[in-house]
Each structure stands twice: as C-alpha cells, then as structure tokens.
PDB file of N, CA and C in Angstrom:
ATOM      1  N   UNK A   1       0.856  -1.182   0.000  1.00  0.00           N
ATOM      2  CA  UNK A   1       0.000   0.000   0.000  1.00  0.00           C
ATOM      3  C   UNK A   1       0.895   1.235   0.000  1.00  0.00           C
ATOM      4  N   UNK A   2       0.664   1.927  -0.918  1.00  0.00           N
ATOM      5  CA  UNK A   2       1.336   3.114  -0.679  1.00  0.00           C
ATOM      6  C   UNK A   2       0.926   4.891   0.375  1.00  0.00           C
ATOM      7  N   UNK A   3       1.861   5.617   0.318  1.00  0.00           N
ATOM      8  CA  UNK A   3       1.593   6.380   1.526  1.00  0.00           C
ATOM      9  C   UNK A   3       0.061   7.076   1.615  1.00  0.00           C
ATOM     10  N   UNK A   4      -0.573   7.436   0.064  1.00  0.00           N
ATOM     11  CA  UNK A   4      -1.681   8.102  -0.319  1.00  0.00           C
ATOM     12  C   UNK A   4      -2.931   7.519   0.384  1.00  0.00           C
ATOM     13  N   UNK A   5      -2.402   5.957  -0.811  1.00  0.00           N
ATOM     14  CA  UNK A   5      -3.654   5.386   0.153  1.00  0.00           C
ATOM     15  C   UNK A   5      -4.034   4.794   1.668  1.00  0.00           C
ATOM     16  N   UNK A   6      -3.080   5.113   2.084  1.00  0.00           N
ATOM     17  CA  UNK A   6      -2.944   4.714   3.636  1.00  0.00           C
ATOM     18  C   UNK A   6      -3.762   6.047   4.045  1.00  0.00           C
ATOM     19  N   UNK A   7      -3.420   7.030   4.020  1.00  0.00           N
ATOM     20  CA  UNK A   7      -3.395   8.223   4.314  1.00  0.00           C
ATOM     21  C   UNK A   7      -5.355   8.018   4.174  1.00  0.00           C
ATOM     22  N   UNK A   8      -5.794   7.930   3.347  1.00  0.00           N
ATOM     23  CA  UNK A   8      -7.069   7.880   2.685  1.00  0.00           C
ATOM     24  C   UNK A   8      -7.939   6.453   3.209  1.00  0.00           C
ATOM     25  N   UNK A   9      -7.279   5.671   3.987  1.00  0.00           N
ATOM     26  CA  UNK A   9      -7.611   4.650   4.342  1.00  0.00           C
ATOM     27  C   UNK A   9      -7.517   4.514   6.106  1.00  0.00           C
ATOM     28  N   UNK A  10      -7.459   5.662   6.355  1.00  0.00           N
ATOM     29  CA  UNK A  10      -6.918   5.940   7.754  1.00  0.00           C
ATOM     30  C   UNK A  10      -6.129   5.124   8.705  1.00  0.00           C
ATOM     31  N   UNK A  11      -5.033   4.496   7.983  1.00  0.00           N
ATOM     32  CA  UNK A  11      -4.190   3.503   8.624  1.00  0.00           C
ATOM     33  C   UNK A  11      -3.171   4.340   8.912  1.00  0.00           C
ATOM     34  N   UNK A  12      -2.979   3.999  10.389  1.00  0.00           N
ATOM     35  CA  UNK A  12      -1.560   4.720  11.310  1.00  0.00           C
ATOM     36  C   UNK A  12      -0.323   4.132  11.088  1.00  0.00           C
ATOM     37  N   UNK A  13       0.333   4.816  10.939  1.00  0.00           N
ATOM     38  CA  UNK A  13       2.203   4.571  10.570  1.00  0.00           C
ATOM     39  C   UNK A  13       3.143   5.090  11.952  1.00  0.00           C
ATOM     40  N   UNK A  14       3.546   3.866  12.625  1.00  0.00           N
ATOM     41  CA  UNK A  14       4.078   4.248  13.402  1.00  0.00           C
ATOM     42  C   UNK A  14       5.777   3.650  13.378  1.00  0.00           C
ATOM     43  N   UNK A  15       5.862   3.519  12.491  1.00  0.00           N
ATOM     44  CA  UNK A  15       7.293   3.064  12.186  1.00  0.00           C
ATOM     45  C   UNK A  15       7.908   3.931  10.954  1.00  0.00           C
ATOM     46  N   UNK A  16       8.912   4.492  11.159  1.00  0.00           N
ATOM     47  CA  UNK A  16       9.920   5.721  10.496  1.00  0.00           C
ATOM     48  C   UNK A  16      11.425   5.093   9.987  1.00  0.00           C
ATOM     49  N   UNK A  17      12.161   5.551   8.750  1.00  0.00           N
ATOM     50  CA  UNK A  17      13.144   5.261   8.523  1.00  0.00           C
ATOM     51  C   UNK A  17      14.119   6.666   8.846  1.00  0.00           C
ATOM     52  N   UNK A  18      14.971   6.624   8.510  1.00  0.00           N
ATOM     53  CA  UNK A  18      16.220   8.185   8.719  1.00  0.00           C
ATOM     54  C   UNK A  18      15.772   8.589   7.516  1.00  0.00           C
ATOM     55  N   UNK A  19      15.050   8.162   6.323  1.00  0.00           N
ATOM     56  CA  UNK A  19      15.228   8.791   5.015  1.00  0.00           C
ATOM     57  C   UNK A  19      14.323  10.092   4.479  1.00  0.00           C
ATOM     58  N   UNK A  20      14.891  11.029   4.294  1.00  0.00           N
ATOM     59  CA  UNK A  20      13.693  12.321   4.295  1.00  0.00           C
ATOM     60  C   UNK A  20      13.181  11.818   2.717  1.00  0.00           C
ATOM     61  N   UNK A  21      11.507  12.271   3.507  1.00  0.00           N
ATOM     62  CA  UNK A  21      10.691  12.478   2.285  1.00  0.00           C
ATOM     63  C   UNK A  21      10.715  13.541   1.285  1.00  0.00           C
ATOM     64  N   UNK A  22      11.022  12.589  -0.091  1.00  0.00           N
ATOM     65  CA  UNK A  22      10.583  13.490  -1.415  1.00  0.00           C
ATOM     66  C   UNK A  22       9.706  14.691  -1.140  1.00  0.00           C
ATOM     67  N   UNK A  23       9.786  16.107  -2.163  1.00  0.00           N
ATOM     68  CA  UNK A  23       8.923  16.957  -1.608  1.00  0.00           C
ATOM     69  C   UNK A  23       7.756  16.431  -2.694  1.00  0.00           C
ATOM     70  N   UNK A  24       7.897  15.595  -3.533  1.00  0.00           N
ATOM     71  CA  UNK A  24       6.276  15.454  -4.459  1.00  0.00           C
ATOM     72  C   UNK A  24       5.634  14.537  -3.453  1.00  0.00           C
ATOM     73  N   UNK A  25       6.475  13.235  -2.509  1.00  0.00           N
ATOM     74  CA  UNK A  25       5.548  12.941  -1.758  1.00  0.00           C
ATOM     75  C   UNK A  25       4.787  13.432  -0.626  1.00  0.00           C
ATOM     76  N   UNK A  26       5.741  14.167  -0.235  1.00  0.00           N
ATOM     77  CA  UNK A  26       5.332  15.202   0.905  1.00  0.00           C
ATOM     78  C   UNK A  26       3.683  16.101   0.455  1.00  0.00           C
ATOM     79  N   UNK A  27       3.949  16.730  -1.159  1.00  0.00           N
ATOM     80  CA  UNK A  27       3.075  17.442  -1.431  1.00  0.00           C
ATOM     81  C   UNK A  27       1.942  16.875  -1.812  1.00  0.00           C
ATOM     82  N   UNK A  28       1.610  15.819  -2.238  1.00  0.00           N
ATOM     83  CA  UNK A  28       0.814  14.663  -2.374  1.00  0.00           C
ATOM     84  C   UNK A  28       0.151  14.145  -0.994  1.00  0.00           C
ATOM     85  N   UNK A  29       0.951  13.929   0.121  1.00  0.00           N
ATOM     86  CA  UNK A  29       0.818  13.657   1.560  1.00  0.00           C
ATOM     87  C   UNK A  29      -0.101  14.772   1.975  1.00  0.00           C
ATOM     88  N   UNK A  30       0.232  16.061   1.859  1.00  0.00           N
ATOM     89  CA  UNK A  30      -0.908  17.288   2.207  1.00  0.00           C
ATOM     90  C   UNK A  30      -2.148  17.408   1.505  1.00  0.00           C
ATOM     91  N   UNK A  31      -1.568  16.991   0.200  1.00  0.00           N
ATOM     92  CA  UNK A  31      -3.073  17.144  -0.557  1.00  0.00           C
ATOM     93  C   UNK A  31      -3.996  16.466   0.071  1.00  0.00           C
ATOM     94  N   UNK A  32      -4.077  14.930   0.188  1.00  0.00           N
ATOM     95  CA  UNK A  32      -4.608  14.190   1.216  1.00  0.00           C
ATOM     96  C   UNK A  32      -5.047  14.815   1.830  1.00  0.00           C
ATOM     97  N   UNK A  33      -4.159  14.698   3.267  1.00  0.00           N
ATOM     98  CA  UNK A  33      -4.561  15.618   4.486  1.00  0.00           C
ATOM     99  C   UNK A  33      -5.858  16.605   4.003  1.00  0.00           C
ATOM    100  N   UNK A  34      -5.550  17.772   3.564  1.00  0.00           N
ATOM    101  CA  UNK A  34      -6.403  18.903   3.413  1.00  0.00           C
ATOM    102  C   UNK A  34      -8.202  18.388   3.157  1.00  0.00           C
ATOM    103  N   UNK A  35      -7.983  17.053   2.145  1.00  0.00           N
ATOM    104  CA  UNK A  35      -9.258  16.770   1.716  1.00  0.00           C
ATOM    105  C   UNK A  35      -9.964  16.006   2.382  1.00  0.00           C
ATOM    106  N   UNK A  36      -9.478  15.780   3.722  1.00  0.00           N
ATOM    107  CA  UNK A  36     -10.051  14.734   5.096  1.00  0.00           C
ATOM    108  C   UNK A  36     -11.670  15.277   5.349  1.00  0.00           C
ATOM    109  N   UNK A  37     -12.142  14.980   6.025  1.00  0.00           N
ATOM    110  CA  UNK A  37     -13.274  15.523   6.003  1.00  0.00           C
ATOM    111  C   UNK A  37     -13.254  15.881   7.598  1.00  0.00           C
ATOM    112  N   UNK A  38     -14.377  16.984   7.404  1.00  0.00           N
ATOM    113  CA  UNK A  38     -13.735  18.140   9.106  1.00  0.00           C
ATOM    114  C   UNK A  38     -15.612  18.113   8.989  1.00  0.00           C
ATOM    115  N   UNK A  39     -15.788  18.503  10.489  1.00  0.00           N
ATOM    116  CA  UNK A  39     -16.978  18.940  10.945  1.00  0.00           C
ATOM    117  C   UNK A  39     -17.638  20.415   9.566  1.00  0.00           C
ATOM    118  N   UNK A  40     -18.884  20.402   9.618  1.00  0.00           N
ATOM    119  CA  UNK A  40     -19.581  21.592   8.412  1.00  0.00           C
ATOM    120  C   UNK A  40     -18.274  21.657   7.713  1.00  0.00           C
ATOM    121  N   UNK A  41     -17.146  20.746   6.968  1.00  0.00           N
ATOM    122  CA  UNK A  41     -16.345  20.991   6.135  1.00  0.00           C
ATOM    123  C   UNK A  41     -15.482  22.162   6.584  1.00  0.00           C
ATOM    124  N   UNK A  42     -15.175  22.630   7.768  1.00  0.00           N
ATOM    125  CA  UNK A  42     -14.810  23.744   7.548  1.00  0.00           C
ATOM    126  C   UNK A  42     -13.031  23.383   7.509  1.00  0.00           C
ATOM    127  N   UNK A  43     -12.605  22.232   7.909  1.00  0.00           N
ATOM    128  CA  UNK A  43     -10.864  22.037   7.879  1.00  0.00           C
ATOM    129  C   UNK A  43     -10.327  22.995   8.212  1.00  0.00           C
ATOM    130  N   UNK A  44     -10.164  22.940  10.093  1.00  0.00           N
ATOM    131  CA  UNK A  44      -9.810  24.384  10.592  1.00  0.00           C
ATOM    132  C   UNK A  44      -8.173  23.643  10.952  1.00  0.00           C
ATOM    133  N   UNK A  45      -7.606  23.229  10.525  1.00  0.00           N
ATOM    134  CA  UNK A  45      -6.332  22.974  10.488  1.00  0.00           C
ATOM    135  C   UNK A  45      -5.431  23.361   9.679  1.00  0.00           C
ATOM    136  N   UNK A  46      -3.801  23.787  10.509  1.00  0.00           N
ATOM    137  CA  UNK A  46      -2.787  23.770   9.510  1.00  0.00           C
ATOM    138  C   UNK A  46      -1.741  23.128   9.380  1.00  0.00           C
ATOM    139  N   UNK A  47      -0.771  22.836   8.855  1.00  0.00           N
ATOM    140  CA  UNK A  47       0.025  22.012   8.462  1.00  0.00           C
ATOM    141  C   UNK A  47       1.599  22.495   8.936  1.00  0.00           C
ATOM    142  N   UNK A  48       1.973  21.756   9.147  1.00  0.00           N
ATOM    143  CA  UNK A  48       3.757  22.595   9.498  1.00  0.00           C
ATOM    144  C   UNK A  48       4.846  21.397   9.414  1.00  0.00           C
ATOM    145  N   UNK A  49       5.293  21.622   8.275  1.00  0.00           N
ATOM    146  CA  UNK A  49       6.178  20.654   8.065  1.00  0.00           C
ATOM    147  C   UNK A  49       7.473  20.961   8.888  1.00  0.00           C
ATOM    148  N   UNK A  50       7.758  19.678   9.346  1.00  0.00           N
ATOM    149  CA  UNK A  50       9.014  19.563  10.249  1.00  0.00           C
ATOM    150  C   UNK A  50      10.010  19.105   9.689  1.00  0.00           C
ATOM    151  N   UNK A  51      11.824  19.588   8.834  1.00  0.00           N
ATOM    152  CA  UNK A  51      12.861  18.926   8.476  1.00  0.00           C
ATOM    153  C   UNK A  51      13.671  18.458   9.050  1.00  0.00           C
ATOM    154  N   UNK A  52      14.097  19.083  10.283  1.00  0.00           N
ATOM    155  CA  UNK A  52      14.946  19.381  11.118  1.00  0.00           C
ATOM    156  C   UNK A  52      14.620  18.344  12.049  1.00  0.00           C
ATOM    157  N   UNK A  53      15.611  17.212  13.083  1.00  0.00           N
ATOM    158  CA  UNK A  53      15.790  15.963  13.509  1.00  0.00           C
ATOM    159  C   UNK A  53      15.587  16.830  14.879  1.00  0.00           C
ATOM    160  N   UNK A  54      16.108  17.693  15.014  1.00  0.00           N
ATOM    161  CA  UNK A  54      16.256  19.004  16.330  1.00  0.00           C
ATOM    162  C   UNK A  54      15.112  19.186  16.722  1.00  0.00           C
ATOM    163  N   UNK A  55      14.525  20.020  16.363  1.00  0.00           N
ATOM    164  CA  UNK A  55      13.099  20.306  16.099  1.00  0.00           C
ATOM    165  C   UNK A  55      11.968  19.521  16.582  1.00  0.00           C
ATOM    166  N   UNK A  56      12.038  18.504  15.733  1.00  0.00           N
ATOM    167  CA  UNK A  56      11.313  16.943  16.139  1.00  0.00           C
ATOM    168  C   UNK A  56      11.265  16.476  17.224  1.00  0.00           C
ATOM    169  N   UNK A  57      12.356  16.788  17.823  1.00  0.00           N
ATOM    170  CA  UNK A  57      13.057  16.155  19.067  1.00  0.00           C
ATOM    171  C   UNK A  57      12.801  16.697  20.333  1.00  0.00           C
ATOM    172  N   UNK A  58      12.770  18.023  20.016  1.00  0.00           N
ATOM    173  CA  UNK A  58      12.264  19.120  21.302  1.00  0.00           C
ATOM    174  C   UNK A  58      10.706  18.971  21.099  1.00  0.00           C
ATOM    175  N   UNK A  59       9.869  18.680  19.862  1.00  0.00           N
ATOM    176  CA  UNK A  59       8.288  18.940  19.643  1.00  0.00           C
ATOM    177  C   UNK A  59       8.267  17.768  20.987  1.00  0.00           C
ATOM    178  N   UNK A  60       8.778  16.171  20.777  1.00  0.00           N
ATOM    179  CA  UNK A  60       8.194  15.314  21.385  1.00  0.00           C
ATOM    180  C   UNK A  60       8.630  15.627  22.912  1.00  0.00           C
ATOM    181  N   UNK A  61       9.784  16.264  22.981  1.00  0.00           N
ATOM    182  CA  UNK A  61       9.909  16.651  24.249  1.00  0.00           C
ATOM    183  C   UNK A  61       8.980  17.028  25.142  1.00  0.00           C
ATOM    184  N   UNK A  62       8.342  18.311  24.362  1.00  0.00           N
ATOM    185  CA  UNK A  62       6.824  18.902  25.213  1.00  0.00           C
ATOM    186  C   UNK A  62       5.929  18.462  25.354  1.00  0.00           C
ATOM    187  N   UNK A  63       5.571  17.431  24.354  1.00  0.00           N
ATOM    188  CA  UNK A  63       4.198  16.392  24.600  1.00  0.00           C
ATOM    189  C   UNK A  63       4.609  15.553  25.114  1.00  0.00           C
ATOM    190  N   UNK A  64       5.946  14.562  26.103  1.00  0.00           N
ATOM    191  CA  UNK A  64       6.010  13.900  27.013  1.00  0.00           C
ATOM    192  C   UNK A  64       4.691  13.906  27.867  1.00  0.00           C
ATOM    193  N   UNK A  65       4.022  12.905  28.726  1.00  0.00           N
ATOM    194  CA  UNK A  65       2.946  12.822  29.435  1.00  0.00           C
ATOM    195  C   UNK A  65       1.308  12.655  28.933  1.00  0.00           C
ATOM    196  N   UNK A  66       0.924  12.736  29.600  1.00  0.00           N
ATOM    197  CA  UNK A  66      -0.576  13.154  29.384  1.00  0.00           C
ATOM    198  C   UNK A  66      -0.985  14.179  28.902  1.00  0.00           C
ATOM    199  N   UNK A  67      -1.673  14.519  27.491  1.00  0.00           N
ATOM    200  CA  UNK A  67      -1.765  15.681  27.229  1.00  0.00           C
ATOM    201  C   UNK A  67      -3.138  16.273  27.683  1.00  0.00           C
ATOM    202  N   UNK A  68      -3.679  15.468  28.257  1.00  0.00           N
ATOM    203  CA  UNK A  68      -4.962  16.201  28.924  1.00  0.00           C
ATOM    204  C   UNK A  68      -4.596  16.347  30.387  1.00  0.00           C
ATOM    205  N   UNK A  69      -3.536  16.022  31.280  1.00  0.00           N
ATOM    206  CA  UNK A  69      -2.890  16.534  32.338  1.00  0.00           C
ATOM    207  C   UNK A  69      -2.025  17.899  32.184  1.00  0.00           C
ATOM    208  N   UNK A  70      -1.810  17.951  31.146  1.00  0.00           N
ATOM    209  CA  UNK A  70      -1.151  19.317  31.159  1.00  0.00           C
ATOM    210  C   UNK A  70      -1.918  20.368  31.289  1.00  0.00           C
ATOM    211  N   UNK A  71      -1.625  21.999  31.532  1.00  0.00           N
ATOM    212  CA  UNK A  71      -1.860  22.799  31.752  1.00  0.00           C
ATOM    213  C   UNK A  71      -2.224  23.684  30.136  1.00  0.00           C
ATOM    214  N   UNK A  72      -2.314  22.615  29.366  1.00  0.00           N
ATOM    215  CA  UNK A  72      -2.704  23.194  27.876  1.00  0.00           C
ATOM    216  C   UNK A  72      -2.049  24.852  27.639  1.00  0.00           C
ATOM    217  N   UNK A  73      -1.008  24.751  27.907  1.00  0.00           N
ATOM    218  CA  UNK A  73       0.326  26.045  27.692  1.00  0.00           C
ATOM    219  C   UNK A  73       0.295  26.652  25.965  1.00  0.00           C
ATOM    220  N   UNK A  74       0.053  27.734  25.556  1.00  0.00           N
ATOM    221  CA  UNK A  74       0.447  27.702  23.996  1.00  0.00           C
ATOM    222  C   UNK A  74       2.062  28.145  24.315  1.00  0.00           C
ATOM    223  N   UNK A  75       2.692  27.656  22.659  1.00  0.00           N
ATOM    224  CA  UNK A  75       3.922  28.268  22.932  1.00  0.00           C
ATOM    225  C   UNK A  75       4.302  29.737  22.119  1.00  0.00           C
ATOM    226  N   UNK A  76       4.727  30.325  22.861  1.00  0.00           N
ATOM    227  CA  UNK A  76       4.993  31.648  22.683  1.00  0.00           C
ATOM    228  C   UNK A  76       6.048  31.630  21.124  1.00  0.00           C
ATOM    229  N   UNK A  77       5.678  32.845  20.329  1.00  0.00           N
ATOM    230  CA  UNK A  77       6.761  32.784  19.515  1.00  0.00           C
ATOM    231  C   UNK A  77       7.838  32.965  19.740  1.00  0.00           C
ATOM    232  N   UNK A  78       8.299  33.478  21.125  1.00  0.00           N
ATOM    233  CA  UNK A  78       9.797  33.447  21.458  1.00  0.00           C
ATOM    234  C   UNK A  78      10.189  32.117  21.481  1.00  0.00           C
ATOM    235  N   UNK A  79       9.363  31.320  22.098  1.00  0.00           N
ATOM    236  CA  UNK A  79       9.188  29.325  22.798  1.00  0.00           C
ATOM    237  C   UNK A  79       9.652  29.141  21.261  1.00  0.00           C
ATOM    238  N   UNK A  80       8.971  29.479  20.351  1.00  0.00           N
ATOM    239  CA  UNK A  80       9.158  28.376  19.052  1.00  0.00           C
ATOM    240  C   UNK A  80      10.409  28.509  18.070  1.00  0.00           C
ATOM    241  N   UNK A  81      11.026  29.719  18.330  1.00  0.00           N
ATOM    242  CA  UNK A  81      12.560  30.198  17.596  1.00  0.00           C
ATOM    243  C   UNK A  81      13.369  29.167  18.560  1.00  0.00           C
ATOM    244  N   UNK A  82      13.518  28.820  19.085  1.00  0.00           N
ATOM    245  CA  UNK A  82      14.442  27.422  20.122  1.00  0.00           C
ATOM    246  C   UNK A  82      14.014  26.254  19.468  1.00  0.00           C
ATOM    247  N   UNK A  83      13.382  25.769  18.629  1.00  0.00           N
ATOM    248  CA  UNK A  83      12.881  24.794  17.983  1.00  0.00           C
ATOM    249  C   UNK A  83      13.475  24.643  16.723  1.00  0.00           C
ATOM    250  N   UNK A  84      13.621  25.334  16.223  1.00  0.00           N
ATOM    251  CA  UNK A  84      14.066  25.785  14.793  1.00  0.00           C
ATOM    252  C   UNK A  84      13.747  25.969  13.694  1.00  0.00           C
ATOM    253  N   UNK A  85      13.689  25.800  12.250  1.00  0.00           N
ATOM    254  CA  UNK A  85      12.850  26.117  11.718  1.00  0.00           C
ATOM    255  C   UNK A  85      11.599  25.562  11.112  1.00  0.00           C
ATOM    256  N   UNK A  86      10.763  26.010  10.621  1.00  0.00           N
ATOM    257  CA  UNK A  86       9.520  25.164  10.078  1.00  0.00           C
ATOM    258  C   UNK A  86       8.911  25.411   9.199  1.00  0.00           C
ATOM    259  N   UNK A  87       8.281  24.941   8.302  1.00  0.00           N
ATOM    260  CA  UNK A  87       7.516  25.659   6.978  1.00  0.00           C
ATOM    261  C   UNK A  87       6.018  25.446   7.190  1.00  0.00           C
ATOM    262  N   UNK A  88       5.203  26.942   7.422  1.00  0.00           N
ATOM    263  CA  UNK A  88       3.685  25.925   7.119  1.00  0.00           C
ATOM    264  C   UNK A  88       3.517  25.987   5.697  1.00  0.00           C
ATOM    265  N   UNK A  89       2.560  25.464   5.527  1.00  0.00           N
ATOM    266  CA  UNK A  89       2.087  24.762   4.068  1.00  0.00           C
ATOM    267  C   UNK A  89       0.544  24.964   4.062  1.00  0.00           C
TER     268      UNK A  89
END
C-alpha cells in the first residue's frame, strides 16, 4: 500500500526510517490531508512541516505525558525560535 492510500484509508504509521521524504511525496501527503473531512467541512487545520531531527526532538519533548494533564500552555513565539525552523504549508 502506498503512503496516499494509507493516508485515505486511515491507517496509522508508526514506524519511520532516517530517510527524508521526497517533496512530491510530501506534497501529495498534504493534498490528502487537506481533503479529510472536518466537521460543516470547515478544515480548521494547519500544516507545518518539520525537516529538522532538532526540532522533532524538542516537539516530542513537550508532549512527554498526558496531554490532557497538562496545563494546555500555547507556545509563545519566542518558545518556538528554540525549535528551529519550520515551513507551514
């Protein structure tokens, strides 16, 4: 099965290689995404692609635990320049 139709088939991928994704698959991967279906259609989501191994690393850092035990904190844009960089899409 490939990534599209997984994606479209709502099967979870929880196993990763070191190898960065192509950007046509990547852009193919969002297209997906976007066309999910959301409450009255409205798809109040955005996308933020992560390159950076750094980055990644500090995201899972902060969601360590229970995320409904936390104090539901946003992070400040100062918080998110320590992360490094990111592209939304």
């Amino acid at each position: 099965m490939n990534v599209y139709d997984a994606v479209l088939t709502n099967i979870a991928v929880r196993e990763f290689t070191e190898e960065f994704l192509k950007d046509e698959h990547l852009i193919r991967i969002l297209d997906a995404a976007r066309l999910c279906q959301s409450g009255k259609n409205l798809q109040p989501w955005y996308f933020i692609v992560i390159r950076e191994r750094s980055t990644l690393d500090a995201l899972a850092e902060l969601m360590k635990g229970d995320v409904d035990e936390r104090n539901h904190e946003e992070i400040s844009h100062s918080d998110r320049d320590h992360l490094g960089s990111e592209e939304r899409v």
